[in-house]
PDB file of N, CA and C in Angstrom:
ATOM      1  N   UNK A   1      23.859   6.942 -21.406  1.00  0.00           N
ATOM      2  CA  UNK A   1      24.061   6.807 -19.976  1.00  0.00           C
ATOM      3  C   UNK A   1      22.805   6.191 -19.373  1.00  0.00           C
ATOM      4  N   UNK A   2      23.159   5.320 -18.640  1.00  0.00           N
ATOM      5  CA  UNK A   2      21.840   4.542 -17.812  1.00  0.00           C
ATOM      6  C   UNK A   2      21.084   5.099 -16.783  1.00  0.00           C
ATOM      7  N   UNK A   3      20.058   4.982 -16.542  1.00  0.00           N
ATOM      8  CA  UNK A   3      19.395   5.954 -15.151  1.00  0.00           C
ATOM      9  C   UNK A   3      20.169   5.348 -14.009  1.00  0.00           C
ATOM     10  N   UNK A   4      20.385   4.505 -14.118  1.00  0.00           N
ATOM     11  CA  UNK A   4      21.472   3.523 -12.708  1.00  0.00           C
ATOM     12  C   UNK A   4      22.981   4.403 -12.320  1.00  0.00           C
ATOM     13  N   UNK A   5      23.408   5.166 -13.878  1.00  0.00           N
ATOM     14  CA  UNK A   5      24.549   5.498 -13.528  1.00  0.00           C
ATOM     15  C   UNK A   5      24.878   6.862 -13.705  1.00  0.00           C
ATOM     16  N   UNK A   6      23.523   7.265 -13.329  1.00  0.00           N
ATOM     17  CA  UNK A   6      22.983   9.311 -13.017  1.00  0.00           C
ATOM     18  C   UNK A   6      22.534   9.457 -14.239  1.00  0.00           C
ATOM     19  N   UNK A   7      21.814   8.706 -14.981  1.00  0.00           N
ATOM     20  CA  UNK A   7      21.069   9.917 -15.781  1.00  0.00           C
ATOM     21  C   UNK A   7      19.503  10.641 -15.585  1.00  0.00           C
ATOM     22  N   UNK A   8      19.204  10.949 -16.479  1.00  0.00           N
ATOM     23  CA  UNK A   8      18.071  12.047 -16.168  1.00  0.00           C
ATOM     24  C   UNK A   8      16.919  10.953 -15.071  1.00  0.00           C
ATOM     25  N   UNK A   9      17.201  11.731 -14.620  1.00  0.00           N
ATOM     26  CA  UNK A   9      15.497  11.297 -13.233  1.00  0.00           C
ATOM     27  C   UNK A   9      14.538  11.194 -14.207  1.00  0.00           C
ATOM     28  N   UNK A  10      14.030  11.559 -15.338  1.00  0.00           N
ATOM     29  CA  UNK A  10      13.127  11.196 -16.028  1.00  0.00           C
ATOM     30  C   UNK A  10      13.159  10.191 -16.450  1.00  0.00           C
ATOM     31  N   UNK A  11      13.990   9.531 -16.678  1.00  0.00           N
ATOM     32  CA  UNK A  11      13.872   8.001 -17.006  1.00  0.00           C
ATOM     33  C   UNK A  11      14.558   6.814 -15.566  1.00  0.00           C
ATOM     34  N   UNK A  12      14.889   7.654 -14.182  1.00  0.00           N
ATOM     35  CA  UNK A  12      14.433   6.424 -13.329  1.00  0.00           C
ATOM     36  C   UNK A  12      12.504   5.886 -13.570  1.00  0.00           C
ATOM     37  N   UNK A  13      12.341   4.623 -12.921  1.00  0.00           N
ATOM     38  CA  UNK A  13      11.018   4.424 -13.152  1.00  0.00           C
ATOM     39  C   UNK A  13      10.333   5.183 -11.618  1.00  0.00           C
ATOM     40  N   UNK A  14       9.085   4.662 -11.652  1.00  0.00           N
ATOM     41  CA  UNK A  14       8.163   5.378 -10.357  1.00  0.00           C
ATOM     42  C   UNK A  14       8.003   4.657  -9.649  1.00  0.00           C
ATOM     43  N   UNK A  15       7.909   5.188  -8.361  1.00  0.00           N
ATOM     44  CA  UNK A  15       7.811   4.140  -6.921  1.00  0.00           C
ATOM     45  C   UNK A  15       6.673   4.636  -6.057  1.00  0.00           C
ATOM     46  N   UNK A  16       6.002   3.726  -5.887  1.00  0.00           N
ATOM     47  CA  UNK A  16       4.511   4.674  -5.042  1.00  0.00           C
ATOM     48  C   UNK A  16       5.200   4.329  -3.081  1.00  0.00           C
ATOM     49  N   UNK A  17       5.239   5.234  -2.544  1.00  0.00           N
ATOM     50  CA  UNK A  17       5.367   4.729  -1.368  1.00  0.00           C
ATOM     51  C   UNK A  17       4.668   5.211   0.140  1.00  0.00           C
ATOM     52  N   UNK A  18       4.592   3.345   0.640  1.00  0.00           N
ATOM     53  CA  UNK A  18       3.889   3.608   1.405  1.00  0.00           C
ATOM     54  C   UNK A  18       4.493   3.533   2.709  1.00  0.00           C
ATOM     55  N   UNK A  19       3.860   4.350   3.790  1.00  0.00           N
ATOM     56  CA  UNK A  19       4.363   4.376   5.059  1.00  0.00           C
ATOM     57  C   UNK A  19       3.226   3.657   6.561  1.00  0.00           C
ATOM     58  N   UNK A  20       3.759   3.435   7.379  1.00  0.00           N
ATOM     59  CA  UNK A  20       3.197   3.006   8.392  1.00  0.00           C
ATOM     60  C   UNK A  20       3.689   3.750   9.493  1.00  0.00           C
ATOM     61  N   UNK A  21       2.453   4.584  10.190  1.00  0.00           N
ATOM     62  CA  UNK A  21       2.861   5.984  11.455  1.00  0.00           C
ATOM     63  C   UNK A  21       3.272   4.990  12.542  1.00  0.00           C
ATOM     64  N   UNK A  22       3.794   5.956  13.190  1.00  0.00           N
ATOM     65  CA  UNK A  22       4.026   4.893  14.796  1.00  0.00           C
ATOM     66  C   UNK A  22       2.871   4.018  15.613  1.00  0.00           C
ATOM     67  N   UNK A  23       1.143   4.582  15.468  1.00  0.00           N
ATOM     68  CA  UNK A  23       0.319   4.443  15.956  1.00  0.00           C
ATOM     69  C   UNK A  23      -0.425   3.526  14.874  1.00  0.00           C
ATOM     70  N   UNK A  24      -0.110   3.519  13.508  1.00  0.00           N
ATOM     71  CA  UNK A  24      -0.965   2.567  12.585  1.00  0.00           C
ATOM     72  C   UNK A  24      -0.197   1.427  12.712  1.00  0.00           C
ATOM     73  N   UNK A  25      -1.792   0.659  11.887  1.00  0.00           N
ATOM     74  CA  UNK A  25      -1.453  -1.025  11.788  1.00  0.00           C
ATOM     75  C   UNK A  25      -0.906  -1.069  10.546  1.00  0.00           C
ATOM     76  N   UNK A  26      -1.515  -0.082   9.746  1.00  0.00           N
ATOM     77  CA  UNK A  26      -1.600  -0.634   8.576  1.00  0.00           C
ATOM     78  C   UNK A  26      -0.143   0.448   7.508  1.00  0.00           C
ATOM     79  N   UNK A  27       0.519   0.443   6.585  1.00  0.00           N
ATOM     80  CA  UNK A  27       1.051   1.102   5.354  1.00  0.00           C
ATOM     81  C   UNK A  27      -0.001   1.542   4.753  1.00  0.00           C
ATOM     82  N   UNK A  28       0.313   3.328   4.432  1.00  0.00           N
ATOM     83  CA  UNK A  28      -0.757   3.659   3.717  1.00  0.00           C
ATOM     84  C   UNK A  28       0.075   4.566   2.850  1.00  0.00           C
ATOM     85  N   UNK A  29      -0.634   4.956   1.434  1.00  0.00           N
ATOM     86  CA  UNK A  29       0.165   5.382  -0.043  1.00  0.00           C
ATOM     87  C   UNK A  29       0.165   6.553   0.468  1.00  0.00           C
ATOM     88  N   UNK A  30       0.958   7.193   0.572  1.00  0.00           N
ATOM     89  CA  UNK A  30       1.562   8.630   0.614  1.00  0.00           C
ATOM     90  C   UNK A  30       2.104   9.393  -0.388  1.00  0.00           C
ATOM     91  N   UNK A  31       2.428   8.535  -1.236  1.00  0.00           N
ATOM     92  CA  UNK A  31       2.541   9.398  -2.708  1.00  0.00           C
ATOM     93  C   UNK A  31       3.676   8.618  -3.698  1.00  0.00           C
ATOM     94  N   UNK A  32       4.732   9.044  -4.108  1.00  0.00           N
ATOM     95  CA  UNK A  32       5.451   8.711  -5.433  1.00  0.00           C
ATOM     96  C   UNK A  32       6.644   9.557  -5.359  1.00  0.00           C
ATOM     97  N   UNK A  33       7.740   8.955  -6.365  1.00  0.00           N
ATOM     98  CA  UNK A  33       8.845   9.555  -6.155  1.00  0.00           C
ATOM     99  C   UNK A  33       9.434   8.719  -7.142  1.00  0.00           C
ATOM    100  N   UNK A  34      10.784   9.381  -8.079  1.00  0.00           N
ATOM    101  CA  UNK A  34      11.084   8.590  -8.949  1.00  0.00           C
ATOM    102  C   UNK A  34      12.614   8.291  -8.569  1.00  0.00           C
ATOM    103  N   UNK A  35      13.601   7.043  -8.727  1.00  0.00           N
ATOM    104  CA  UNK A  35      14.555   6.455  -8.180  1.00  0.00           C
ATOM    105  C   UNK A  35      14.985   5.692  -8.810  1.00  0.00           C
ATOM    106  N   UNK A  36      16.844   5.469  -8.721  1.00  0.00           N
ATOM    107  CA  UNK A  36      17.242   4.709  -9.520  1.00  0.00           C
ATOM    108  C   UNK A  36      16.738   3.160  -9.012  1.00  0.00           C
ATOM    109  N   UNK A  37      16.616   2.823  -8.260  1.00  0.00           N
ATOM    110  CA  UNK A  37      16.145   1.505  -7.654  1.00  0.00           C
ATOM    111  C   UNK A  37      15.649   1.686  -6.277  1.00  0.00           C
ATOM    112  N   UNK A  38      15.495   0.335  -5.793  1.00  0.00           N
ATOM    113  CA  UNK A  38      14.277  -0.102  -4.241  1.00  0.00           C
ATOM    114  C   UNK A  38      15.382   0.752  -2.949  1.00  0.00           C
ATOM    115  N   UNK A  39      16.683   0.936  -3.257  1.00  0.00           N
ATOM    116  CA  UNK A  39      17.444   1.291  -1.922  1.00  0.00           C
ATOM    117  C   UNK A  39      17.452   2.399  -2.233  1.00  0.00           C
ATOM    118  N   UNK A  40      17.472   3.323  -3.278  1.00  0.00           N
ATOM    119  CA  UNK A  40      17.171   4.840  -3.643  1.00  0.00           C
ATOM    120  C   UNK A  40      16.353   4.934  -3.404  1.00  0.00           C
ATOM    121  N   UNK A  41      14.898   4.697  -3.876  1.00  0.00           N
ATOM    122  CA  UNK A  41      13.614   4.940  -3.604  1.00  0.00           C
ATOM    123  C   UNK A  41      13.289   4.963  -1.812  1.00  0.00           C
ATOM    124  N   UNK A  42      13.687   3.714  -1.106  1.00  0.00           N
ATOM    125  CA  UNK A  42      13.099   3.945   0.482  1.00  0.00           C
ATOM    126  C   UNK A  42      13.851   5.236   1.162  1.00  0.00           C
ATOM    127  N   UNK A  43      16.100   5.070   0.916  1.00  0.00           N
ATOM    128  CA  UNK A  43      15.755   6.698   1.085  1.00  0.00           C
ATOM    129  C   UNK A  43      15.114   7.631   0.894  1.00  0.00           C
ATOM    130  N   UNK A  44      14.935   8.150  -0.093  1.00  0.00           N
ATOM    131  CA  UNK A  44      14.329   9.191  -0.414  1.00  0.00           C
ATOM    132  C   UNK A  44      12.753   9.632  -0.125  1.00  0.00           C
ATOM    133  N   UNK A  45      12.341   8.135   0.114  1.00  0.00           N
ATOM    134  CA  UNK A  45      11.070   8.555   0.833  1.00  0.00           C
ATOM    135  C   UNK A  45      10.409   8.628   2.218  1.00  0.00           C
ATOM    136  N   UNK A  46      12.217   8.067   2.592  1.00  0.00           N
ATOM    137  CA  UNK A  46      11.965   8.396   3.973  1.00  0.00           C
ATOM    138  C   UNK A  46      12.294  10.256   3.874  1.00  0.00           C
ATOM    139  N   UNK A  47      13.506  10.770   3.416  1.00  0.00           N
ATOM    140  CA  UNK A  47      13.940  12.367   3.102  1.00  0.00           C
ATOM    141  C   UNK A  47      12.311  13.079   3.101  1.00  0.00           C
ATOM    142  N   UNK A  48      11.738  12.490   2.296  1.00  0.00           N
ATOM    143  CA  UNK A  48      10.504  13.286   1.782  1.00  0.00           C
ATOM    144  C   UNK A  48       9.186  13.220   2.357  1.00  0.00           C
ATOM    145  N   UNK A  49       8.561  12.244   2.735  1.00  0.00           N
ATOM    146  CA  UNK A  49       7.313  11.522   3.356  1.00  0.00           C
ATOM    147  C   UNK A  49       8.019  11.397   4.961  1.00  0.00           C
ATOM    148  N   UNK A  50       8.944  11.459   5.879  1.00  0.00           N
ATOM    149  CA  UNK A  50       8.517  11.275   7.256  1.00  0.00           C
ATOM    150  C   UNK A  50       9.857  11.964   7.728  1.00  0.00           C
ATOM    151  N   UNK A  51       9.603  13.344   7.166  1.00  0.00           N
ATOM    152  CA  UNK A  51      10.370  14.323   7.345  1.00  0.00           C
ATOM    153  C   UNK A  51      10.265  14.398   9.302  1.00  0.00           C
ATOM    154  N   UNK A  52       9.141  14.490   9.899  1.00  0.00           N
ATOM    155  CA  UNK A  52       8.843  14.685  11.626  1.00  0.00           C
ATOM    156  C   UNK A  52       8.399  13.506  12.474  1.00  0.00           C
ATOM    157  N   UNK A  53       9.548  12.522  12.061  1.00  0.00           N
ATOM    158  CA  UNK A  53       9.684  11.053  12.315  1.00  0.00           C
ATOM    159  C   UNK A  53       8.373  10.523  13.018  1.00  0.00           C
ATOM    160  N   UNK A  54       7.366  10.415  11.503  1.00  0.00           N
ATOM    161  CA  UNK A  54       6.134   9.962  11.882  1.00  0.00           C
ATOM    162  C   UNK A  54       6.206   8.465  11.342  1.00  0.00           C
ATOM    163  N   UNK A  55       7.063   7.803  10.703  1.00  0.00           N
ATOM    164  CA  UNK A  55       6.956   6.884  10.197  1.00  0.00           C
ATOM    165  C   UNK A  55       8.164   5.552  10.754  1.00  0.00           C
ATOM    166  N   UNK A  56       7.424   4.483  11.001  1.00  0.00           N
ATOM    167  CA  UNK A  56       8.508   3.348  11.659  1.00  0.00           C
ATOM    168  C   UNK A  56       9.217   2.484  10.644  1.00  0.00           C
ATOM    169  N   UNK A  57       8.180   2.774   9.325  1.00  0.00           N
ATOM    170  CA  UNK A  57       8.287   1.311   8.232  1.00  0.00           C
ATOM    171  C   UNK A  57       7.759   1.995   6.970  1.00  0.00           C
ATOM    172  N   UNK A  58       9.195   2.006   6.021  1.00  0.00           N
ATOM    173  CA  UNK A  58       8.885   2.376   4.486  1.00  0.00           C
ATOM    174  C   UNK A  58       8.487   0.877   3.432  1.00  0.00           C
ATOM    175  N   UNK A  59       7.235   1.190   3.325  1.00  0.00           N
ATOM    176  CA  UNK A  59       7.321   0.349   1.807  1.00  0.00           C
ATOM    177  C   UNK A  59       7.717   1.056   0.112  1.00  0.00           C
ATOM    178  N   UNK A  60       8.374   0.586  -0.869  1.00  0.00           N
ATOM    179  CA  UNK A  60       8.303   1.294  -1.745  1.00  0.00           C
ATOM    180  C   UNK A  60       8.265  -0.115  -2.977  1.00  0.00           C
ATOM    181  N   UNK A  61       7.000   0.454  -3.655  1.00  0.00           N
ATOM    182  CA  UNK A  61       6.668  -0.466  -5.041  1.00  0.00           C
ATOM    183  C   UNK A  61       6.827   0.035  -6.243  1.00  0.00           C
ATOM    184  N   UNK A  62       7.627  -0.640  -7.241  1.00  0.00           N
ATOM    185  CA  UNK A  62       7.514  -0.072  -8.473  1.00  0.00           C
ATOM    186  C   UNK A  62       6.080   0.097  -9.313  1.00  0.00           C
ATOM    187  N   UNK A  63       5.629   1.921  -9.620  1.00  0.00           N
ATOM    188  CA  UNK A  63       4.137   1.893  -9.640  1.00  0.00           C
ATOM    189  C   UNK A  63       4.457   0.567 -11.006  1.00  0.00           C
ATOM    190  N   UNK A  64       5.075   0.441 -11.947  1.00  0.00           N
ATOM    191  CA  UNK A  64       4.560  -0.944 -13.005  1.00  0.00           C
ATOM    192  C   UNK A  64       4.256  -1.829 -12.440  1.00  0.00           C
ATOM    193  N   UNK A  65       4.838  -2.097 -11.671  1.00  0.00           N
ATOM    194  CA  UNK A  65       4.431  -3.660 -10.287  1.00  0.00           C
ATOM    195  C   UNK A  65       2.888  -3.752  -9.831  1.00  0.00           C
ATOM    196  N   UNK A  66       2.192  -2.456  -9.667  1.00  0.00           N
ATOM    197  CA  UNK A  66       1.053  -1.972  -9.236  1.00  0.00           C
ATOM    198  C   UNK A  66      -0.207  -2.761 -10.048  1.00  0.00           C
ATOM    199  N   UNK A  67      -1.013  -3.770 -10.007  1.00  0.00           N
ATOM    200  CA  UNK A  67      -2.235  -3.630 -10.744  1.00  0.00           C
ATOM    201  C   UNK A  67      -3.382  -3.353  -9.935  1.00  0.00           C
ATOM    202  N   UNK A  68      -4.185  -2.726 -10.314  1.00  0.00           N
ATOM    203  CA  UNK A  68      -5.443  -2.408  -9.370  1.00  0.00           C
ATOM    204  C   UNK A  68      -6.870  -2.060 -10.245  1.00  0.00           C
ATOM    205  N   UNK A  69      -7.735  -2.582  -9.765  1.00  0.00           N
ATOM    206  CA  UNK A  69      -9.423  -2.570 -10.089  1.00  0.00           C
ATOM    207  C   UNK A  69      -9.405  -1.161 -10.910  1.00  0.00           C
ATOM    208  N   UNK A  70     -10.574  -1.077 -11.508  1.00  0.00           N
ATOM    209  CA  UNK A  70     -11.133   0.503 -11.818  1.00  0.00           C
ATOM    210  C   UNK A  70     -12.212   0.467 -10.958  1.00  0.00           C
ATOM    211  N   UNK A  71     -12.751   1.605 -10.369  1.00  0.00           N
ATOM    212  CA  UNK A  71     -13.730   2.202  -9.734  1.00  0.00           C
ATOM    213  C   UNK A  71     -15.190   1.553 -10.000  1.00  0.00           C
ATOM    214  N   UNK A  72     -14.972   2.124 -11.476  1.00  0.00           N
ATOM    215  CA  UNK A  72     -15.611   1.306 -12.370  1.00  0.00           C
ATOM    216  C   UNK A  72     -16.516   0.210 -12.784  1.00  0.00           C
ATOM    217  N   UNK A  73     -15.594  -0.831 -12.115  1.00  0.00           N
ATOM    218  CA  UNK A  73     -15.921  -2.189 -11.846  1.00  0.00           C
ATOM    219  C   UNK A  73     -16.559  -2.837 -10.900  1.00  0.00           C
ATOM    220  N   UNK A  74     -16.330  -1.771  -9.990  1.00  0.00           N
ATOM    221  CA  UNK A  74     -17.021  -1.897  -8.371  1.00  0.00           C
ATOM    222  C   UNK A  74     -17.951  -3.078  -8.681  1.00  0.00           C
ATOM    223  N   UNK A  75     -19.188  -2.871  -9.100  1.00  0.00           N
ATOM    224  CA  UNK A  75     -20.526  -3.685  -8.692  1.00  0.00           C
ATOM    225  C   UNK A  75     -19.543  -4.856  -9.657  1.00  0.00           C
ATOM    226  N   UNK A  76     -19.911  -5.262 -10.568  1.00  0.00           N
ATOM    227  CA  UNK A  76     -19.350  -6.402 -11.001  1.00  0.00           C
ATOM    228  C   UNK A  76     -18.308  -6.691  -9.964  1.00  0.00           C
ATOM    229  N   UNK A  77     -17.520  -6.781  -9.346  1.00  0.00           N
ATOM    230  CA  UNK A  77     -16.105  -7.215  -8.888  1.00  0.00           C
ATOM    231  C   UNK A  77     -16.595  -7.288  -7.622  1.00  0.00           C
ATOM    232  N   UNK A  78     -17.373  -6.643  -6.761  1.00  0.00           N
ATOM    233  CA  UNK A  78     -17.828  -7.215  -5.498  1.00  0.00           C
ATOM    234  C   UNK A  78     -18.908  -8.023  -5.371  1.00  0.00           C
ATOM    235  N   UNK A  79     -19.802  -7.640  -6.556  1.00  0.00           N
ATOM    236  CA  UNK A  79     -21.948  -8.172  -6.531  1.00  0.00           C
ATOM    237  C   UNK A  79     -20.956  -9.750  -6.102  1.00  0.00           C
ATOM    238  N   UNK A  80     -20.291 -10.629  -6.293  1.00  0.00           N
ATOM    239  CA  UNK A  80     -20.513 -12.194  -5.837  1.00  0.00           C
ATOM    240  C   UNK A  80     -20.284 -12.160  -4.491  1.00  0.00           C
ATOM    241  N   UNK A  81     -19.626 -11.379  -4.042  1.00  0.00           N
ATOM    242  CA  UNK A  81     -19.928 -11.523  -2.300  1.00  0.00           C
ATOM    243  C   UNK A  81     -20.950 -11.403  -1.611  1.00  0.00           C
ATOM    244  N   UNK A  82     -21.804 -10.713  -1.941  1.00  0.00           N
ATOM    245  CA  UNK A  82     -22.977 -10.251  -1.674  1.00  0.00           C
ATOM    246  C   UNK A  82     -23.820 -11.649  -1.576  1.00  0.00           C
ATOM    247  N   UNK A  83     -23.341 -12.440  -1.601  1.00  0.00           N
ATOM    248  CA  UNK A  83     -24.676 -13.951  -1.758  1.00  0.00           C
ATOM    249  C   UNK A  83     -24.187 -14.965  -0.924  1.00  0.00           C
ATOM    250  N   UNK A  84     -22.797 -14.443  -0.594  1.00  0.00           N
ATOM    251  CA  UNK A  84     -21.883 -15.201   0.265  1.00  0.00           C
ATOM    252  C   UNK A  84     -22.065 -15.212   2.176  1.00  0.00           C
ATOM    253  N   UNK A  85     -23.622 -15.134   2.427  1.00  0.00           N
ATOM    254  CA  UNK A  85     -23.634 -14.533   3.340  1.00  0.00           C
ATOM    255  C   UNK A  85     -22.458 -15.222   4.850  1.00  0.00           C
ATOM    256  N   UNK A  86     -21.973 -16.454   4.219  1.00  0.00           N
ATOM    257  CA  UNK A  86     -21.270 -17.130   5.518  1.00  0.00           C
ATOM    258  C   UNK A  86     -19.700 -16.387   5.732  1.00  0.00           C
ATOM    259  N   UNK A  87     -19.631 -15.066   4.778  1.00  0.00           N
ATOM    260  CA  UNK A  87     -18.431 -14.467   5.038  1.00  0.00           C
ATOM    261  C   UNK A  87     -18.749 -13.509   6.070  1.00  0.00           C
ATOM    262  N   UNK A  88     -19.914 -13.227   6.457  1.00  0.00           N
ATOM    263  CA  UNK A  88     -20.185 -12.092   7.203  1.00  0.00           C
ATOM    264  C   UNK A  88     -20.375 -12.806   8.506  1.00  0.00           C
ATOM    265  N   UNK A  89     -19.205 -11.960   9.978  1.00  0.00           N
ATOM    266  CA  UNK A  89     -19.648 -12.545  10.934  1.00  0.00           C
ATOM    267  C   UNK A  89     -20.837 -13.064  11.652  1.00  0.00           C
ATOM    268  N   UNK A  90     -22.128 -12.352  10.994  1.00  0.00           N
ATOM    269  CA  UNK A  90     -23.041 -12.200  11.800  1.00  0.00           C
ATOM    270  C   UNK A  90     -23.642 -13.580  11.430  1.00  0.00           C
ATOM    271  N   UNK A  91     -23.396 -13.999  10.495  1.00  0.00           N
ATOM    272  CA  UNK A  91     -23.640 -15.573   9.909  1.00  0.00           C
ATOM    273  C   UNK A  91     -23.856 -16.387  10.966  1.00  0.00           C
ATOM    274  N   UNK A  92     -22.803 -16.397  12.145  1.00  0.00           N
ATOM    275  CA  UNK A  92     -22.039 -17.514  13.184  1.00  0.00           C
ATOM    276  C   UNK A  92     -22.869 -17.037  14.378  1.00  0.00           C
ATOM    277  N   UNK A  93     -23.383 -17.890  14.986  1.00  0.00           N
ATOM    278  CA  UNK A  93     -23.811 -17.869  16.423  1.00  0.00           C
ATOM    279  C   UNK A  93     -23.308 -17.971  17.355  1.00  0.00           C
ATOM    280  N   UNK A  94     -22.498 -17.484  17.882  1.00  0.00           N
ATOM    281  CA  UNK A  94     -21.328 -17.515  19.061  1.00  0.00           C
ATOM    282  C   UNK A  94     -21.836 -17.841  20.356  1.00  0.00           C
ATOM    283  N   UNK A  95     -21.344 -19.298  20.650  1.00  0.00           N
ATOM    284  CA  UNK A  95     -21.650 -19.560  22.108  1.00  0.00           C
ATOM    285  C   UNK A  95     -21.376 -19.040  22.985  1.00  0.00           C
ATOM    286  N   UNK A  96     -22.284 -19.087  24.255  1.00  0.00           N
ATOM    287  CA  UNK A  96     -22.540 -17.556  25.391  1.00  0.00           C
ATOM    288  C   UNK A  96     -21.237 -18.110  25.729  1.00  0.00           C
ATOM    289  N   UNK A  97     -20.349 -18.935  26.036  1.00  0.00           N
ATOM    290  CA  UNK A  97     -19.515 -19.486  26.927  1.00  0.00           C
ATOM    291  C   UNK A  97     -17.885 -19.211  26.291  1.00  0.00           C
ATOM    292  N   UNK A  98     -18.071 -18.401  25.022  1.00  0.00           N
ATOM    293  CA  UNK A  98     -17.028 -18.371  24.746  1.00  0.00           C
ATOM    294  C   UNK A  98     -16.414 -16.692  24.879  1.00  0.00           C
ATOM    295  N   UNK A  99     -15.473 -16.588  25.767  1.00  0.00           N
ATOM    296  CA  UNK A  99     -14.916 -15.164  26.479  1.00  0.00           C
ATOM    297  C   UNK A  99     -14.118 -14.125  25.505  1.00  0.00           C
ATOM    298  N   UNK A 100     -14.448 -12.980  25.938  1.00  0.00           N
ATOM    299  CA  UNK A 100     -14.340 -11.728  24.922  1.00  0.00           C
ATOM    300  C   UNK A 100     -14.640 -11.690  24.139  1.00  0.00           C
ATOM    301  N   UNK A 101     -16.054 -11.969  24.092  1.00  0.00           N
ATOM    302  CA  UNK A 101     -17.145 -11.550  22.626  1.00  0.00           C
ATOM    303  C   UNK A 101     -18.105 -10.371  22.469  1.00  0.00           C
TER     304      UNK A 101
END
């Protein structure tokens, strides 16, 4: 039997999901939940994660989909920005004449 067509929740895959509050800009990871697919998964994390309708906007990613840095790596993976100083606003001299600065 396929996880698609009820079998064990242990073999749907994992979905990390993220939410965005009424007052944020941003989606932030709220946790995981396992689902037969992307329209199972956003139910259910709406059921579970914005139980006291704090949330306007479900994202849900398959965690395999997921790649991300190690901690680890930090200095290697940022040290080349660090020399880049024209990424940093303070680089730019902003003319007095230009409004809401």
């Amino acid at each position: 039997m396929s996880a698609a067509a009820g079998g064990v929740r242990g073999e749907w895959p994992l979905w990390e999901v993220f939410v965005r509050g009424k007052r944020g800009l941003n989606h932030v990871h709220v946790g995981s939940l396992h689902a037969a697919d992307a329209e199972m998964a956003v139910r259910n994390a709406r059921d579970v994660y914005t139980r006291r309708n704090e949330g306007v906007s479900i994202w849900v990613v398959k965690a395999s989909d997921v790649t991300a840095s190690s901690p680890d790596e930090k200095d290697p993976l940022f040290a080349p920005a660090g020399d880049k100083v024209y990424r940093h606003p303070t680089f730019y001299d902003v003319p007095a004449d230009v409004p809401h600065m």
